[in-house]
Protein backbone atom coordinates (compact mmCIF):
# COMPACT_ATOMS: atom_id res chain seq x y z
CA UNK A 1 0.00 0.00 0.00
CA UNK A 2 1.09 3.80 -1.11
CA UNK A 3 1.85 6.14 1.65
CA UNK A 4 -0.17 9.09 1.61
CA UNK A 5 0.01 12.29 3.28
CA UNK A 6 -1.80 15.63 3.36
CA UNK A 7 -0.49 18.93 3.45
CA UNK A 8 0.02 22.41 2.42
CA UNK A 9 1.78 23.94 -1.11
CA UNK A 10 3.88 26.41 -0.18
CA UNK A 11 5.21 27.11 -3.88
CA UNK A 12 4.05 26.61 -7.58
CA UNK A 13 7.27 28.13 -9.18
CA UNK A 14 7.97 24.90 -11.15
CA UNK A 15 6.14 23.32 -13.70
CA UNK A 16 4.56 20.26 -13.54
CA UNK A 17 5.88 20.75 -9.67
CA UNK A 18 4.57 21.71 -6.34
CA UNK A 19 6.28 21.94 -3.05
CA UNK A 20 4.43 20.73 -0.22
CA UNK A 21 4.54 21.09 3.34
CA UNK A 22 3.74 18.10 5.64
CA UNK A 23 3.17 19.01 9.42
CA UNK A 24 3.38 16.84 12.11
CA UNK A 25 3.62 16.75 15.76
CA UNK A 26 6.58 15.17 17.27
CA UNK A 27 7.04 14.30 21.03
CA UNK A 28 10.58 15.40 22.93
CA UNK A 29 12.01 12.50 24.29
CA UNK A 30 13.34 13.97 27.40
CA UNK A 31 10.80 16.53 27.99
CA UNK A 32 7.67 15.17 26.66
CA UNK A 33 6.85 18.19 25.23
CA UNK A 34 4.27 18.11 21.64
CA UNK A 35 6.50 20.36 19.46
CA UNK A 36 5.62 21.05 15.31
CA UNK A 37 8.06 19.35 12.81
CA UNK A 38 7.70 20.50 9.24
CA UNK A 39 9.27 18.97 6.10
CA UNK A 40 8.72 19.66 1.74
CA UNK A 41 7.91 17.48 -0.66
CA UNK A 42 8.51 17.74 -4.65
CA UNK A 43 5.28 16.59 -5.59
CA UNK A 44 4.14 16.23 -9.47
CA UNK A 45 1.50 18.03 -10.59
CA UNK A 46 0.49 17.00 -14.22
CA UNK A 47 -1.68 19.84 -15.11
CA UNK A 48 -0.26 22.64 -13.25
CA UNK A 49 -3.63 23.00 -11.40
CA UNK A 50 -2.85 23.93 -7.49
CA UNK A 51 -1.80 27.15 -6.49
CA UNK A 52 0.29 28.35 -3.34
CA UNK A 53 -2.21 27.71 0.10
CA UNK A 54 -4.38 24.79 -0.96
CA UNK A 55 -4.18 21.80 1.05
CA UNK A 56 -3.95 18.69 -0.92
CA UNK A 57 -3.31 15.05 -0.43
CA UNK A 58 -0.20 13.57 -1.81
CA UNK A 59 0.71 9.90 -2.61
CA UNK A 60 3.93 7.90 -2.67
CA UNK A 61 5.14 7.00 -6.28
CA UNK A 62 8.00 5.90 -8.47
CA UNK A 63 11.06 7.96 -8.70
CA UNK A 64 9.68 11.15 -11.13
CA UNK A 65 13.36 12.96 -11.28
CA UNK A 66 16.14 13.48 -8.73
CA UNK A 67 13.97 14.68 -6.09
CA UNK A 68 10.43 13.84 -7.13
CA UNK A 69 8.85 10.61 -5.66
CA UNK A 70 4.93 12.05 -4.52
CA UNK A 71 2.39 12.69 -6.86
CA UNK A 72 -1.09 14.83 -6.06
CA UNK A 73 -3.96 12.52 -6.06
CA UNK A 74 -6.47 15.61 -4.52
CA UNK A 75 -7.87 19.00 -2.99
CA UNK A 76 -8.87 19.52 0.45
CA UNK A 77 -11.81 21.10 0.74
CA UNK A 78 -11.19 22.94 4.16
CA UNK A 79 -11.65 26.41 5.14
CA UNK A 80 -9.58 25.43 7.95
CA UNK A 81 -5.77 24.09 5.69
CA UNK A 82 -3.03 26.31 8.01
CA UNK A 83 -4.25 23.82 10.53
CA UNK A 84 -2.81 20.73 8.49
């Protein structure tokens, strides 16, 4: 099964690209404390259809190029995406 993961774009300067932000909360080891860990993704867009802000869901596939190995499978429709 594909790993897939939902997130933010934070930039549509490429094309056919999109760079996504994944969010997650990570626990301190020591001090148990919830802190945020953030990390990009080059994810393939075919069309060139998402735009900087929307929160989409992204899916594990083949090597694309160098860096690319996600694809976007589709939109969330959330008012509430900074929250991803």
């Amino acid at each position: 099964m594909k790993r897939k993961l939902q997130g933010i774009i934070v930039s549509d300067k490429m094309n056919k690209t999109r760079v996504v932000a994944i969010t997650r909360l990570k626990k301190h080891p020591l001090y148990k404390k919830y802190y945020k860990a953030t990390k990009k993704f080059k994810v393939h867009d075919e069309n060139n259809e998402y735009k900087i802000g929307e929160g989409v869901i992204i899916e594990e596939t083949k090597p694309l190029s160098k860096e690319k190995r996600w694809k976007i499978i589709g939109k969330i429709e959330n008012k509430n995406n900074h929250n991803l």
